[in-house]
Protein backbone atom coordinates (compact mmCIF):
# COMPACT_ATOMS: atom_id res chain seq x y z
CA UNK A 1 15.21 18.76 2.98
CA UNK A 2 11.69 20.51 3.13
CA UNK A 3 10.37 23.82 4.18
CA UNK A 4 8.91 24.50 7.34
CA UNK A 5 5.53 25.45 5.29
CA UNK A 6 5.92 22.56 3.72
CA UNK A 7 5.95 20.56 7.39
CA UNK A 8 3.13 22.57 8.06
CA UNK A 9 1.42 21.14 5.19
CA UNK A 10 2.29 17.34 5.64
CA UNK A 11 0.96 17.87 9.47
CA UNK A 12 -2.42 19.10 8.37
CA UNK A 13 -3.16 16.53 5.60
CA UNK A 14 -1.70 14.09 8.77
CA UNK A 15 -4.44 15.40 10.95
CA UNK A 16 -7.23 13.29 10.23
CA UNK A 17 -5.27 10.15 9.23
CA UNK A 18 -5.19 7.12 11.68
CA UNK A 19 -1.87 5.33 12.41
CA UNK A 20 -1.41 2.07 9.71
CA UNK A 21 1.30 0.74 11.81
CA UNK A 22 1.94 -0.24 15.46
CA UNK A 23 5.10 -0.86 17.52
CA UNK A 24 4.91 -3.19 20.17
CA UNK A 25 6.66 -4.62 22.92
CA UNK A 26 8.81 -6.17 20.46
CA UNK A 27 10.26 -3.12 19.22
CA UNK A 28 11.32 -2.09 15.90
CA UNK A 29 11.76 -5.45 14.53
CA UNK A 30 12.46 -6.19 10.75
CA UNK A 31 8.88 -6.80 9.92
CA UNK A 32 7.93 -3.93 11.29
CA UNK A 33 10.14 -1.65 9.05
CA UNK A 34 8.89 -3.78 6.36
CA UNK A 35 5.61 -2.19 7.36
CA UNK A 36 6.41 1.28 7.90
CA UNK A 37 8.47 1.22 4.13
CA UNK A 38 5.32 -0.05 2.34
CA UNK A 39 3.40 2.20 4.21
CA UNK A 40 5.36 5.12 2.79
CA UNK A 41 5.47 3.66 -0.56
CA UNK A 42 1.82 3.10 -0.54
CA UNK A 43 0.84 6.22 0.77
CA UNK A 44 3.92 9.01 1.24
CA UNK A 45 2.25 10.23 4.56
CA UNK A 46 1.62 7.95 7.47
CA UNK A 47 1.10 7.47 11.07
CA UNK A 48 3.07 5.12 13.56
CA UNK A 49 2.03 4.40 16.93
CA UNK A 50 4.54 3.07 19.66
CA UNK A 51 3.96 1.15 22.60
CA UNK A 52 7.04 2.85 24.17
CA UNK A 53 6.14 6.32 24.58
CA UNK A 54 9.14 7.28 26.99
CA UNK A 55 11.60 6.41 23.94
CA UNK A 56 9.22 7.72 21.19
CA UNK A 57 12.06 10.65 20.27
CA UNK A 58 14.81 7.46 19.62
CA UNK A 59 12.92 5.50 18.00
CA UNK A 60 11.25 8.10 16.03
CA UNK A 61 14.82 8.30 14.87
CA UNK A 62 15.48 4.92 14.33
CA UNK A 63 12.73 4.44 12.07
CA UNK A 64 13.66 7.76 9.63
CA UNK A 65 17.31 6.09 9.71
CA UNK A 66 16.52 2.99 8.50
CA UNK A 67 13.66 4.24 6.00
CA UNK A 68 15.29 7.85 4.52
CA UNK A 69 11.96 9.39 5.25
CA UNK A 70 10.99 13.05 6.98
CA UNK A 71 10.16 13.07 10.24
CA UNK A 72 6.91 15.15 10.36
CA UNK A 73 6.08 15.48 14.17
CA UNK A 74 5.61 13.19 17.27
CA UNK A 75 2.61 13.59 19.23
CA UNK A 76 2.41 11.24 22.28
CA UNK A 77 2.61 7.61 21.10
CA UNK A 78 2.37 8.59 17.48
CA UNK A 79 5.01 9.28 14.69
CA UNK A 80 3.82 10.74 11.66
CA UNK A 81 6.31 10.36 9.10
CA UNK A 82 6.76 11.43 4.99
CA UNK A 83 8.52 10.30 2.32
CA UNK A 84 7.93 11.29 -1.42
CA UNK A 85 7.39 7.95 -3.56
CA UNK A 86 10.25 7.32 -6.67
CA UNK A 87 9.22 8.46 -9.71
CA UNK A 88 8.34 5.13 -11.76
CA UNK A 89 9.69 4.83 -15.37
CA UNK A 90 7.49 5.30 -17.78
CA UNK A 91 6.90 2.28 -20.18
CA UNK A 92 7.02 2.82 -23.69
């Protein structure tokens, strides 16, 4: 778990950020969670925007479920989510 400062934190650096993935009519298919994992791989801290905004708070939940990641905040159609990449081993 993380700090409420720390929250704080994660939704500032979210701020200017645009969303790298979209949910459509389709819902939260399997390709899309393939998205929204590399996403947070790629960058820890990213932006999702539903098409759904009336089931945003399930969904929201849904998606941090199926990925292990923080939910950050959910502003309208956006979920801004966080989850720290694995440490890699280091080759010798």
């Amino acid at each position: 778990m993380i700090s409420s400062q720390q929250i704080k934190s994660l939704r500032k650096k979210a701020h200017p950020k645009k969303a790298i993935v979209q949910i459509g009519q389709k819902g939260l298919t399997d390709a899309v969670l393939t998205e929204i994992g590399r996403g947070l791989y790629d960058h820890e801290l990213i932006k999702v925007r539903a098409y759904d905004p009336d089931n945003i708070a399930a969904l929201a939940q849904a998606v941090v479920d199926a990925t292990n990641a923080i939910l950050v905040q959910i502003v309208g159609h956006t979920i801004t989510l966080y989850k720290k990449r694995p440490r890699e081993d280091k080759k010798k």
